[in-house]
N, C-alpha and C. Protein backbone atom coordinates (compact mmCIF):
# COMPACT_ATOMS: atom_id res chain seq x y z
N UNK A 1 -40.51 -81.31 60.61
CA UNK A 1 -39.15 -80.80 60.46
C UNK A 1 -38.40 -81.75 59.55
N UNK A 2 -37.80 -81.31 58.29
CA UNK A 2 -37.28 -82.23 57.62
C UNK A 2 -35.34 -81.93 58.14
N UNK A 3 -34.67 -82.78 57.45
CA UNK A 3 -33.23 -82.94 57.89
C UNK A 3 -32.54 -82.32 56.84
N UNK A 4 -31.97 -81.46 56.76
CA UNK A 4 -30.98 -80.94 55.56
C UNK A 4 -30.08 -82.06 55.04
N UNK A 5 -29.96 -82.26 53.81
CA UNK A 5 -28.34 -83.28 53.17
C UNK A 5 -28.22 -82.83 52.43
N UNK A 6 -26.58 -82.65 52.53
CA UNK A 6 -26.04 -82.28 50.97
C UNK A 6 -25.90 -83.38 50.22
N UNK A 7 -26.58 -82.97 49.11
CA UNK A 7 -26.31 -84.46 47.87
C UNK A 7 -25.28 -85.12 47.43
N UNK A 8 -25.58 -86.09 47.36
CA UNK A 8 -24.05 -87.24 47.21
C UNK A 8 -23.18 -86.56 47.04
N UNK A 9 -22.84 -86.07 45.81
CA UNK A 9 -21.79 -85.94 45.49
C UNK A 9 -20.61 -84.52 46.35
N UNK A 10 -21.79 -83.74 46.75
CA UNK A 10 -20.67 -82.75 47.78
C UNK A 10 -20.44 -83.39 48.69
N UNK A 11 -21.38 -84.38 49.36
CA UNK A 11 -20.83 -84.99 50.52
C UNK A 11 -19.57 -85.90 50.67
N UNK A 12 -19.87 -86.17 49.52
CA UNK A 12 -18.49 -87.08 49.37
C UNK A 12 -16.94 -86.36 49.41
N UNK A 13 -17.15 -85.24 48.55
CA UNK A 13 -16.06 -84.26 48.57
C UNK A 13 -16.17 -83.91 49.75
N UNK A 14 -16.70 -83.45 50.67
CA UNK A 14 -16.71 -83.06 51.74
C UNK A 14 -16.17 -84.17 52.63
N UNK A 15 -16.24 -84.71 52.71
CA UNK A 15 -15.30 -85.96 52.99
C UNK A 15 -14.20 -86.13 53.26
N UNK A 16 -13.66 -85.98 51.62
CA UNK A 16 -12.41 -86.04 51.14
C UNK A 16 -11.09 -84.81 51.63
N UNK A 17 -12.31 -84.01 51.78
CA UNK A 17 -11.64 -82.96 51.89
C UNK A 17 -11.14 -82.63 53.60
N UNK A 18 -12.18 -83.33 54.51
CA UNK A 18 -11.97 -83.14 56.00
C UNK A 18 -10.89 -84.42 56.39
N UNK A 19 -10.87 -85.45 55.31
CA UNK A 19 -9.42 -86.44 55.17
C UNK A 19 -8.55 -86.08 55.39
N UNK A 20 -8.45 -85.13 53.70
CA UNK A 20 -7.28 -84.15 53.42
C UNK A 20 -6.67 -83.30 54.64
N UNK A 21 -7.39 -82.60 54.78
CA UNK A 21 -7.05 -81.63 56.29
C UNK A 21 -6.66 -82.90 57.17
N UNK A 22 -7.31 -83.26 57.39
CA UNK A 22 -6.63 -84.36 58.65
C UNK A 22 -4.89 -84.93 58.62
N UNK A 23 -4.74 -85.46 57.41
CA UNK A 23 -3.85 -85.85 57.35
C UNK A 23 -2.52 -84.78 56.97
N UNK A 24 -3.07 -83.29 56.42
CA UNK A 24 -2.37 -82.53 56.45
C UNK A 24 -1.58 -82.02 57.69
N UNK A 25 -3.03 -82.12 58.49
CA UNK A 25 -2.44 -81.58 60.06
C UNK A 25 -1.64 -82.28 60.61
N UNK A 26 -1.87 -84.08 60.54
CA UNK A 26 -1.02 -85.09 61.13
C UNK A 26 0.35 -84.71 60.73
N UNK A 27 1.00 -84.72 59.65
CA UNK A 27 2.04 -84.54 58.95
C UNK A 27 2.59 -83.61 59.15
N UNK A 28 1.68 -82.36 60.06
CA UNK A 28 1.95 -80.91 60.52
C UNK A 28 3.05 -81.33 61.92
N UNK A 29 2.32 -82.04 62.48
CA UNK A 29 2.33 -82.26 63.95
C UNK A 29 3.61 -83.24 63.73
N UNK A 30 3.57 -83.88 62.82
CA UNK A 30 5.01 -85.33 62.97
C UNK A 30 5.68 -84.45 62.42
N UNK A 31 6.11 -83.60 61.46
CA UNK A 31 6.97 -82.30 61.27
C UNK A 31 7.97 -82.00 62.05
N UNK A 32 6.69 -81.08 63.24
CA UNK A 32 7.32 -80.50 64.10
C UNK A 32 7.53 -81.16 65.34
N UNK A 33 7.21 -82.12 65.46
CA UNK A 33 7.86 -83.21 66.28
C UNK A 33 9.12 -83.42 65.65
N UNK A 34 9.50 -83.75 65.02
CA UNK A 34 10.91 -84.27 64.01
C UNK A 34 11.99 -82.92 64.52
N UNK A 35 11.45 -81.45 63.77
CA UNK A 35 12.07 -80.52 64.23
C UNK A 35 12.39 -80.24 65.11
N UNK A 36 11.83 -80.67 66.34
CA UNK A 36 11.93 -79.60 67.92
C UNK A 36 12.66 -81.23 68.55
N UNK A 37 12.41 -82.48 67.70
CA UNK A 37 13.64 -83.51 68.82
C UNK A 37 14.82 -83.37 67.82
N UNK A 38 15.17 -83.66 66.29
CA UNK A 38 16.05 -82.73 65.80
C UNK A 38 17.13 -81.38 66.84
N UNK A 39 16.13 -80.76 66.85
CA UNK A 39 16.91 -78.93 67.37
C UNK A 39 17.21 -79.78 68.81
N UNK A 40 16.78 -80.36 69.75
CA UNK A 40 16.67 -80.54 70.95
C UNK A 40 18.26 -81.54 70.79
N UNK A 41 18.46 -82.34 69.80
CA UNK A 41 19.63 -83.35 69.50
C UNK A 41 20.58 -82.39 69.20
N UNK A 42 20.47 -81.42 68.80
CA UNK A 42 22.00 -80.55 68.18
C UNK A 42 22.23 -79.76 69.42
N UNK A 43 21.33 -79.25 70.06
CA UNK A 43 21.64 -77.91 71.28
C UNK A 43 22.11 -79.34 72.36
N UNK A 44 21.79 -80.21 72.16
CA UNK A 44 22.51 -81.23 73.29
C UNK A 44 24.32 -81.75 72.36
N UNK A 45 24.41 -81.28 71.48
CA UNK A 45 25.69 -81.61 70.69
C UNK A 45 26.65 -80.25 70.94
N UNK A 46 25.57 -79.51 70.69
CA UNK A 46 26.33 -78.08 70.85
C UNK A 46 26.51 -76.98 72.69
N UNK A 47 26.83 -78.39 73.48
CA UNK A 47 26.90 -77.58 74.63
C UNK A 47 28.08 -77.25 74.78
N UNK A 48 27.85 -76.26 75.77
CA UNK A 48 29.48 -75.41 76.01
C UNK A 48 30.36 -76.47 76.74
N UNK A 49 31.31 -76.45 76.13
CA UNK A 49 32.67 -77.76 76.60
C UNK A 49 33.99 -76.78 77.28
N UNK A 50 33.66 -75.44 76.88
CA UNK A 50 34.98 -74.87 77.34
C UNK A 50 35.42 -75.01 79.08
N UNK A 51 35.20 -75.56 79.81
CA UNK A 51 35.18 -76.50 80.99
C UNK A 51 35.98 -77.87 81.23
N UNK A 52 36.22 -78.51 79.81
CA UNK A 52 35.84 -79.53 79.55
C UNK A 52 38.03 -80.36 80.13
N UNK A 53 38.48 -79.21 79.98
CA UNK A 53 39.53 -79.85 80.79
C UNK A 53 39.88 -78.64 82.05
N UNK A 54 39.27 -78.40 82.71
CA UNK A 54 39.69 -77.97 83.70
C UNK A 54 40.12 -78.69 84.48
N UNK A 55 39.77 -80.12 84.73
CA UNK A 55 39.92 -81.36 85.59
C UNK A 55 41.58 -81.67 85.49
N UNK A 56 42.31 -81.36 84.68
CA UNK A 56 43.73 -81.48 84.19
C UNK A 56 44.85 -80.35 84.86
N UNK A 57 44.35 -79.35 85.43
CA UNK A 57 45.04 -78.19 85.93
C UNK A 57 45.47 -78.34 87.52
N UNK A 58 46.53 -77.84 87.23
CA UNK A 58 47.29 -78.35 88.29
C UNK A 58 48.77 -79.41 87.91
N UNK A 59 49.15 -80.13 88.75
CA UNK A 59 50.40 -80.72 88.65
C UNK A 59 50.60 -82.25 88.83
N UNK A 60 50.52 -82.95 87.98
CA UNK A 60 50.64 -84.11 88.08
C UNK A 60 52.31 -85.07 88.01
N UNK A 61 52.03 -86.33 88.49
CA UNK A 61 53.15 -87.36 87.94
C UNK A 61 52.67 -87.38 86.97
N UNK A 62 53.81 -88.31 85.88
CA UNK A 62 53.79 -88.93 84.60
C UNK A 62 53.93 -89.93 84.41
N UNK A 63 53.67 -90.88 83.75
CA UNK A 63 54.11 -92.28 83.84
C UNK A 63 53.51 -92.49 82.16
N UNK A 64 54.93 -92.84 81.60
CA UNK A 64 54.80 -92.60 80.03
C UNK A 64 55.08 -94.06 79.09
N UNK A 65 54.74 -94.53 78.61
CA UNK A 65 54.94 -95.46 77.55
C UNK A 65 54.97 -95.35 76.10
N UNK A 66 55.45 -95.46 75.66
CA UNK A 66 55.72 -94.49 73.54
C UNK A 66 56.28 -95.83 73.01
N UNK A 67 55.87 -96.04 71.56
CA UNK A 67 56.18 -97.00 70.94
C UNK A 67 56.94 -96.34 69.95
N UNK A 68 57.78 -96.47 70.01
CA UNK A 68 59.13 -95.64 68.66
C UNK A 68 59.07 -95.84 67.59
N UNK A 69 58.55 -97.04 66.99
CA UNK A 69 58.77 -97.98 65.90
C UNK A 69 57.21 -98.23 65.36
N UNK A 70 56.74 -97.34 64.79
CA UNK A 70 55.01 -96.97 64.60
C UNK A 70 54.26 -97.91 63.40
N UNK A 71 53.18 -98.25 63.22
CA UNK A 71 52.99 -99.14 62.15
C UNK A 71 53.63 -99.81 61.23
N UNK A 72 54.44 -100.78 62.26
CA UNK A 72 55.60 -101.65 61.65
C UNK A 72 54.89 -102.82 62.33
N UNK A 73 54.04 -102.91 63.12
CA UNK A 73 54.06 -104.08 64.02
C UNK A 73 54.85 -104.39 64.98
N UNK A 74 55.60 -103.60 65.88
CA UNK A 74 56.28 -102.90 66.79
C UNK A 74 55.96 -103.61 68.23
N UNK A 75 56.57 -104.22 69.22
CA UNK A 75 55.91 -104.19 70.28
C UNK A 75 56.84 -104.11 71.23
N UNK A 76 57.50 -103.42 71.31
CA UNK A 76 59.18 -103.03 72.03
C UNK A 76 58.80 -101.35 72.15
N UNK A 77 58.41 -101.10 73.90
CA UNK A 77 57.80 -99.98 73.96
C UNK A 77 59.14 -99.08 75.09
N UNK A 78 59.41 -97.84 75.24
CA UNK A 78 60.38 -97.18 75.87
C UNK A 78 59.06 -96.80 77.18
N UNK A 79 59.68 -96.67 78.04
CA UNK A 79 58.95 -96.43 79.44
C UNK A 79 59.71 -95.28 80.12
N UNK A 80 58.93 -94.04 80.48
CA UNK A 80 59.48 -92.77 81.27
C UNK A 80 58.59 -92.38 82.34
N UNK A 81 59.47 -91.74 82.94
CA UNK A 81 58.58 -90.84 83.85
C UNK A 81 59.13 -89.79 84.16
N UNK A 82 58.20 -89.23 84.86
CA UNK A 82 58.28 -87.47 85.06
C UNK A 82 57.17 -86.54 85.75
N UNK A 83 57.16 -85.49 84.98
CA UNK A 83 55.85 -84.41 85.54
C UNK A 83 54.84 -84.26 84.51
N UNK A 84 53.83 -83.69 84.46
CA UNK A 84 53.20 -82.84 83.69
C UNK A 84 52.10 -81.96 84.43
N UNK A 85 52.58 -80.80 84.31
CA UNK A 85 51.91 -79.36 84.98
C UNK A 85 50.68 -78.86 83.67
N UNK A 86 50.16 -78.66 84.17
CA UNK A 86 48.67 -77.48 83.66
C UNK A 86 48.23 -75.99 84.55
N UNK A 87 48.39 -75.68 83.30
CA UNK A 87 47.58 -74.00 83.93
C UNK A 87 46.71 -73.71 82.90
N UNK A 88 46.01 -72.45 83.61
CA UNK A 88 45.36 -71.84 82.89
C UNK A 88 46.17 -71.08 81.89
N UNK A 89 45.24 -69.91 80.99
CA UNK A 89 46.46 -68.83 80.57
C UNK A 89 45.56 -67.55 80.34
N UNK A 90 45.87 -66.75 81.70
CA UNK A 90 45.28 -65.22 82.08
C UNK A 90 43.71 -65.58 82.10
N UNK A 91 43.86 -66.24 82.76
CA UNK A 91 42.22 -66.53 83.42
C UNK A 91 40.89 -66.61 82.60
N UNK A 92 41.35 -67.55 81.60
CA UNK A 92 40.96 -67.48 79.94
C UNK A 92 40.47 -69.47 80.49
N UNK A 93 39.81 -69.79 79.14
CA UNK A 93 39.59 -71.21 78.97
C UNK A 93 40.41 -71.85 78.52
N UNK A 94 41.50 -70.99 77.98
CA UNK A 94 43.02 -71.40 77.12
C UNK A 94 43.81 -72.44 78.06
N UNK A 95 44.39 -73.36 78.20
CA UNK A 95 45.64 -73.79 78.82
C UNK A 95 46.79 -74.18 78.65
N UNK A 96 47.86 -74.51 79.18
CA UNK A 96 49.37 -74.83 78.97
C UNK A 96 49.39 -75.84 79.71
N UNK A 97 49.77 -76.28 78.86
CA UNK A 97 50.89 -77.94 79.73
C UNK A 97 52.33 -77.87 79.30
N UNK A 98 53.26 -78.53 80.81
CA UNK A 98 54.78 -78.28 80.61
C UNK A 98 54.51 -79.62 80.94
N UNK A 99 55.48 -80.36 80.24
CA UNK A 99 55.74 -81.77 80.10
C UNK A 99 57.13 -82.17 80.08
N UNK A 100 57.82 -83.18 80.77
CA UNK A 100 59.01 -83.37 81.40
C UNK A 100 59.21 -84.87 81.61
N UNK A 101 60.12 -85.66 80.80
CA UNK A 101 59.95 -87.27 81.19
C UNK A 101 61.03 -87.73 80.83
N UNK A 102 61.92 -88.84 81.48
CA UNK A 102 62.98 -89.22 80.89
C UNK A 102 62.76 -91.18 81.66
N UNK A 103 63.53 -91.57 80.79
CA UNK A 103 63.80 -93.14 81.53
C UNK A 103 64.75 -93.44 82.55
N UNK A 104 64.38 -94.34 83.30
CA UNK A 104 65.14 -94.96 83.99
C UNK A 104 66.37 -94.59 84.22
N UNK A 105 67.30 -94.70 82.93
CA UNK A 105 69.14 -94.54 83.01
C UNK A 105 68.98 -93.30 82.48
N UNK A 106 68.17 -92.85 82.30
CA UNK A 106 68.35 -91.42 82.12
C UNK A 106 69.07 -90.87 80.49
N UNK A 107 69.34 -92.10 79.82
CA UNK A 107 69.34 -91.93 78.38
C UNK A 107 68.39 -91.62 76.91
N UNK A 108 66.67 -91.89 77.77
CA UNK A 108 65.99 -91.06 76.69
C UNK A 108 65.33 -90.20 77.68
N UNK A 109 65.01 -88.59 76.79
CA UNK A 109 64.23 -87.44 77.47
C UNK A 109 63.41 -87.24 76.38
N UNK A 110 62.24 -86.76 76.95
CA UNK A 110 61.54 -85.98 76.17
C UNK A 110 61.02 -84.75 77.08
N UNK A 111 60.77 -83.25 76.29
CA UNK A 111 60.13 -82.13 76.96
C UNK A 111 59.45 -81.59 76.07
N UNK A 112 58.16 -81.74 76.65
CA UNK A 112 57.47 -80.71 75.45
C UNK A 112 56.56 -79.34 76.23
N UNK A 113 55.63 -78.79 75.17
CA UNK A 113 54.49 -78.15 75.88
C UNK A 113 53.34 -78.22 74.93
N UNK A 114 52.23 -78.03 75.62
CA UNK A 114 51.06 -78.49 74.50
C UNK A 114 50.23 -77.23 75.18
N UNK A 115 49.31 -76.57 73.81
CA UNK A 115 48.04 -75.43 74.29
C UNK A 115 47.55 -75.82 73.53
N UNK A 116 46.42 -75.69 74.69
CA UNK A 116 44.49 -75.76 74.43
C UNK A 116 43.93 -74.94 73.99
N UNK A 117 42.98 -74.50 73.22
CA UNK A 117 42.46 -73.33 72.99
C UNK A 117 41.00 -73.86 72.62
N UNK A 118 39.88 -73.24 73.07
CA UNK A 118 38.13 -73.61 72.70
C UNK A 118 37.82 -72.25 72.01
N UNK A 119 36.78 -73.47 71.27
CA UNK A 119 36.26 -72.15 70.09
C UNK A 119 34.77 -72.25 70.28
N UNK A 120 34.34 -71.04 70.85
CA UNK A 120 32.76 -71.40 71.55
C UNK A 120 31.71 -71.61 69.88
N UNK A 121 32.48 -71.26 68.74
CA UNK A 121 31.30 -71.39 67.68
C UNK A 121 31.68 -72.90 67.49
N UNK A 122 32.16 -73.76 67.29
CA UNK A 122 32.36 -74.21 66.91
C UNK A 122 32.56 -75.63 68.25
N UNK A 123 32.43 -75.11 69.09
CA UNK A 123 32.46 -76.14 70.29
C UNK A 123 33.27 -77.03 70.63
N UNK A 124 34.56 -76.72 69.93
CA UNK A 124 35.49 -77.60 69.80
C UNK A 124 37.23 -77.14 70.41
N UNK A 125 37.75 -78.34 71.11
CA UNK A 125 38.78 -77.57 71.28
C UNK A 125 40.12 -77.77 70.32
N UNK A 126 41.27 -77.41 69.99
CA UNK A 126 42.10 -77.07 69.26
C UNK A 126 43.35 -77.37 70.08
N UNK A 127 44.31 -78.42 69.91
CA UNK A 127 45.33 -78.84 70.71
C UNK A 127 46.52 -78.85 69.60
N UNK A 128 47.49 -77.76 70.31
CA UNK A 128 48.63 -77.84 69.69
C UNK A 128 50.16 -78.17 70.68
N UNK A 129 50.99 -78.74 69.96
CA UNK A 129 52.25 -79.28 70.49
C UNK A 129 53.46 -78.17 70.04
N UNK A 130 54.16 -77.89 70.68
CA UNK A 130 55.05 -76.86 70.60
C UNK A 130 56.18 -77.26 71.14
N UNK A 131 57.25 -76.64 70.24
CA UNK A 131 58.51 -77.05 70.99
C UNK A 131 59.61 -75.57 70.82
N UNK A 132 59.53 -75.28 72.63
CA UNK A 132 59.81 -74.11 72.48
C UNK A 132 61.52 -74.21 72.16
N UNK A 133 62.22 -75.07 72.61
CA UNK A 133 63.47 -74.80 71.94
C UNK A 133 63.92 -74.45 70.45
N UNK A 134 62.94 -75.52 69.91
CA UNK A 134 62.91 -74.80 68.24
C UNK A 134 62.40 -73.63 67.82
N UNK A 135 61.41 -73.23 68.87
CA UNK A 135 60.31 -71.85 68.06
C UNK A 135 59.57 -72.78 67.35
N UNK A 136 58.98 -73.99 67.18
CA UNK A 136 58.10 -74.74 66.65
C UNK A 136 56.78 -75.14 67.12
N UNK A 137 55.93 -74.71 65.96
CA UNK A 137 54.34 -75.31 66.47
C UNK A 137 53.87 -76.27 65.38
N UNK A 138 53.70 -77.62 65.99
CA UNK A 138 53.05 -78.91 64.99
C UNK A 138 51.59 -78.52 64.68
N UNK A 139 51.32 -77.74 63.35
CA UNK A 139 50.10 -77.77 62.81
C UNK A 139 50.33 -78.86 61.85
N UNK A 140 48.94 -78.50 61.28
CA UNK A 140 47.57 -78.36 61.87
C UNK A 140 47.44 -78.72 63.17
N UNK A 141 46.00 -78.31 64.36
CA UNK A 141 45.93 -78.59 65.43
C UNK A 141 45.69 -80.18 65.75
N UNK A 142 44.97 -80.86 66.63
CA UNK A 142 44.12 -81.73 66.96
C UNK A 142 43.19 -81.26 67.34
N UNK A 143 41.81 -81.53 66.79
CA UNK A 143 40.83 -80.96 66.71
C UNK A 143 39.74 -81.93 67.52
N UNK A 144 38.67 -81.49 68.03
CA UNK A 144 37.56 -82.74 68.84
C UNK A 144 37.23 -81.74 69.87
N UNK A 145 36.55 -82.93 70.43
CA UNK A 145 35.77 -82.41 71.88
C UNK A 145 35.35 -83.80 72.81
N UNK A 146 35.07 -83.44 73.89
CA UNK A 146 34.55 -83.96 74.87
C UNK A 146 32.82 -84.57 74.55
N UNK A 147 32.95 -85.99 75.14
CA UNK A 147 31.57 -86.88 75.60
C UNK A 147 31.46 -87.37 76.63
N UNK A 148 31.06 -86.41 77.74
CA UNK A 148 31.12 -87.10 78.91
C UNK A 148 32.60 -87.12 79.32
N UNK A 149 33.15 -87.96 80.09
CA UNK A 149 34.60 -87.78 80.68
C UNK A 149 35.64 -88.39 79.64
N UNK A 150 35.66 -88.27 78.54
CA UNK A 150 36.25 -88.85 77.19
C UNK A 150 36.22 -87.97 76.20
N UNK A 151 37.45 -87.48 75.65
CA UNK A 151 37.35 -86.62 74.91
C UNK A 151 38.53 -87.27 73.86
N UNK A 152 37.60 -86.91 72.64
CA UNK A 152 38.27 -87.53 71.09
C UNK A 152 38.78 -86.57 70.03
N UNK A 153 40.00 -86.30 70.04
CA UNK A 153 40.61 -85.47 68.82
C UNK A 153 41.04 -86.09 67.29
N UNK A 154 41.17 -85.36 66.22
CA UNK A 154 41.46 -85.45 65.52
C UNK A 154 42.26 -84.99 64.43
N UNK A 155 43.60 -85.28 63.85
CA UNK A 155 43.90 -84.50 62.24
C UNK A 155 44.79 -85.95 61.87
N UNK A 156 45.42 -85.42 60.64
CA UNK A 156 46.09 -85.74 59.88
C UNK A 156 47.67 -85.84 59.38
N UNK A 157 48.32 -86.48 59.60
CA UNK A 157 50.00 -86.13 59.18
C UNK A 157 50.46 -87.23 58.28
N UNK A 158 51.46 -86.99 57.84
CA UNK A 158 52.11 -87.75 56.98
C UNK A 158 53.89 -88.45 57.48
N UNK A 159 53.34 -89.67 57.46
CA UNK A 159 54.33 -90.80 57.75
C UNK A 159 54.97 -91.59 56.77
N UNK A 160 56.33 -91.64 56.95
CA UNK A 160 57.03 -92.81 55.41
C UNK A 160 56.39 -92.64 54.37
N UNK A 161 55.95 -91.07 54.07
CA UNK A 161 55.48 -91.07 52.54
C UNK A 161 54.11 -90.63 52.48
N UNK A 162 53.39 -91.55 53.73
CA UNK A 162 51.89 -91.54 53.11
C UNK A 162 51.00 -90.98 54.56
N UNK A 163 49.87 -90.58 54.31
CA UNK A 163 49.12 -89.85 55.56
C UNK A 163 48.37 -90.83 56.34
N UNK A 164 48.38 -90.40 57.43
CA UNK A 164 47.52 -91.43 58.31
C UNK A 164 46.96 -90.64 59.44
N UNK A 165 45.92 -91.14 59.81
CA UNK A 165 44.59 -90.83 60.46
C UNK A 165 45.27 -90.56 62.19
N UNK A 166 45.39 -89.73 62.89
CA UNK A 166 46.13 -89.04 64.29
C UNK A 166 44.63 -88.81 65.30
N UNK A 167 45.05 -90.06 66.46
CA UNK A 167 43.69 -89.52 67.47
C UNK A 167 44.23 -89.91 68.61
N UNK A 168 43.63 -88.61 69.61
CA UNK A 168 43.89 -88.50 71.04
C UNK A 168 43.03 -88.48 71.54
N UNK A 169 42.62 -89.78 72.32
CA UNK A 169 42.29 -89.58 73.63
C UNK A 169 42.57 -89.39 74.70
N UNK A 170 41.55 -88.26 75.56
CA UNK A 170 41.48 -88.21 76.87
C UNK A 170 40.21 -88.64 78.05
N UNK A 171 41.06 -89.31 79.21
CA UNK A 171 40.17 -90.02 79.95
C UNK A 171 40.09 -88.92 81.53
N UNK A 172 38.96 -88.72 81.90
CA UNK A 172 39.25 -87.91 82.82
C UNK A 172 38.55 -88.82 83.90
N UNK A 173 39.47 -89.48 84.30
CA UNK A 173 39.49 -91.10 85.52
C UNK A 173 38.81 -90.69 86.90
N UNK A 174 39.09 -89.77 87.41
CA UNK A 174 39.04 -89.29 88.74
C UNK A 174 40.07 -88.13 89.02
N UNK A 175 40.00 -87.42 90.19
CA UNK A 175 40.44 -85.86 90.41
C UNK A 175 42.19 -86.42 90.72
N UNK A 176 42.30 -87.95 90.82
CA UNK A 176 43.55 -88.03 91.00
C UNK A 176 44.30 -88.91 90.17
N UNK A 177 43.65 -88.91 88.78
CA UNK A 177 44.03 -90.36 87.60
C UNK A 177 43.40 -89.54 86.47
N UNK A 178 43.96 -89.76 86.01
CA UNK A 178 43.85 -89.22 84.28
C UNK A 178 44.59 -90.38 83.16
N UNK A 179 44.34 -90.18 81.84
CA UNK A 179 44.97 -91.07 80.87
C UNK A 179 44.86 -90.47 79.71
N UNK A 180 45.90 -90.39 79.08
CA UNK A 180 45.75 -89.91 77.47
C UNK A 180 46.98 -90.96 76.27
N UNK A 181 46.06 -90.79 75.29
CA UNK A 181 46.86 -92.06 74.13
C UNK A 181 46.60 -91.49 73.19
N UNK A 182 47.79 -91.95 72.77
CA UNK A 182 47.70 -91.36 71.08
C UNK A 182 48.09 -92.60 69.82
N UNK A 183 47.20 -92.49 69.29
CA UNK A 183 47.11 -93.86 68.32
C UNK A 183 47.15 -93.27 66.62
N UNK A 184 47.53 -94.03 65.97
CA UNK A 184 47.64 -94.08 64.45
C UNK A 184 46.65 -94.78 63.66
N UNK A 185 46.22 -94.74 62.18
CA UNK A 185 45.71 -95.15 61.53
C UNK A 185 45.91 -95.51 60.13
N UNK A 186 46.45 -96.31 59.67
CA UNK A 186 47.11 -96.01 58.15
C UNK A 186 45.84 -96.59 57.28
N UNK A 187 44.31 -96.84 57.73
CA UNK A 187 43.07 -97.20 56.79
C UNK A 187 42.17 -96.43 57.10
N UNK A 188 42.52 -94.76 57.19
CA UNK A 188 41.34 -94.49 57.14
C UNK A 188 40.17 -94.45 58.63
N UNK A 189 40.62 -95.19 59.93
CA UNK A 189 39.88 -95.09 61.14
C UNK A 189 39.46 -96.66 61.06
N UNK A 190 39.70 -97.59 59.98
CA UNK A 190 38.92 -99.09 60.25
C UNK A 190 39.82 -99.40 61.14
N UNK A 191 41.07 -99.29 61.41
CA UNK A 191 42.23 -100.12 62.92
C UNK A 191 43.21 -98.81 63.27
N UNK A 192 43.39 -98.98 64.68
CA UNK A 192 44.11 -98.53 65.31
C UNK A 192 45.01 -98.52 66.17
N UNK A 193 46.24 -98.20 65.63
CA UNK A 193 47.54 -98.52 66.62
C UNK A 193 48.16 -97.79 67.41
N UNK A 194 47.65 -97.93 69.09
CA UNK A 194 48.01 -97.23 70.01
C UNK A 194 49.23 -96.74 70.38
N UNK A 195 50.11 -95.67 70.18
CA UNK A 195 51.56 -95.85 70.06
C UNK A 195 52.40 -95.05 71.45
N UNK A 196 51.21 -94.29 72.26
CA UNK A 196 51.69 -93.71 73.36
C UNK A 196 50.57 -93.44 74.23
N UNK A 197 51.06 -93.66 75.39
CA UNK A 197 50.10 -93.95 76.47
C UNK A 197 50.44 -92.79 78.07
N UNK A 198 49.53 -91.99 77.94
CA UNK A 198 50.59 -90.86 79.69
C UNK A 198 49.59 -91.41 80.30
N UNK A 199 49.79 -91.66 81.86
CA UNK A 199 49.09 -92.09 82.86
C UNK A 199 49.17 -91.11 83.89
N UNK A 200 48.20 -89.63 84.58
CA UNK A 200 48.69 -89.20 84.96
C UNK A 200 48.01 -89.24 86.47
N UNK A 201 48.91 -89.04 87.60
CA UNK A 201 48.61 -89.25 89.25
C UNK A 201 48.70 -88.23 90.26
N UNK A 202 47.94 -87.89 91.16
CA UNK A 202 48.32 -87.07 91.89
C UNK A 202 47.75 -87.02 93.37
């Protein structure tokens, strides 16, 4: 019985070629590894948040701190207190906040109302400030979402001339502590100056 061989030179290609495949397939396989933890990283980015302040509904104290005097280097802060209520709106993911705070002697007030609104494409919620005595709504919104019990908004306005970087956070502390701040940026997000602080209790 003799042994079949293919002669050098196919064997060699033959070789080359079961390489080839090999490393084609490897590159197949690290691919779709890449793809499916990829897709697996975005569907974990893109979860449903419309939930994401329900923890806020209902009726809280206020306990307010605002810095008047904004990227000046400012450290002379006004201190209030008050309420701030949450609802839903028609049994929607939408909500309302009525907001109510004045100082001490009762010489500064503030009242506002603020709505929530989630946008399931886009996973994000949309926070606007309104002031119903004027018929006024501060657009653009604040825009962001929730990480865990921390949720980070974002836009843009223009101060003494020039625009600066607007972010709110919210802390969702426990079912009876909450915290939200609102800070400034005049570089762009490299520093940030915290200029109002609600502490809320219940």
């Amino acid at each position: 019985m003799t042994e079949s061989r293919l002669p050098a030179p196919k064997f060699v290609a033959a070789l080359v070629m079961i390489a080839a495949l090999t490393a084609v397939t490897d590159l197949s396989l690290a691919a779709n590894e890449t793809t499916q933890s990829a897709s697996a990283s975005y569907a974990a980015q893109q979860r449903d948040g419309s939930h994401d302040f329900d923890f806020l509904i209902g009726d809280w104290k206020a306990h307010v701190r605002r810095l008047p005097d904004r990227l000046n280097g400012s450290d002379k802060w006004d201190v209030y207190d008050g309420i701030s209520n949450h609802h839903k709106l028609l049994d929607t993911n939408a909500n309302f906040e009525e907001f109510e705070v004045s100082s001490a002697d009762k010489k500064l007030h503030i009242k506002g109302q603020t709505l929530r609104v989630y946008n399931p494409e886009t996973h994000q919620w949309s926070i606007y400030l309104l002031d119903l005595d004027k018929g006024e709504v501060d657009v653009p919104p604040v825009v962001g979402q929730f990480h865990g019990n921390r949720g980070e908004f974002f836009h843009q306005e223009t101060l003494r001339g020039r625009v600066i970087d607007v972010r709110y956070n919210v802390l969702n502390i426990s079912p009876k502590s909450s915290r939200m701040e609102q800070s400034f940026s005049p570089d762009g997000g490299k520093t940030w100056e915290v200029n109002w602080i609600c502490e809320l209790s219940r």
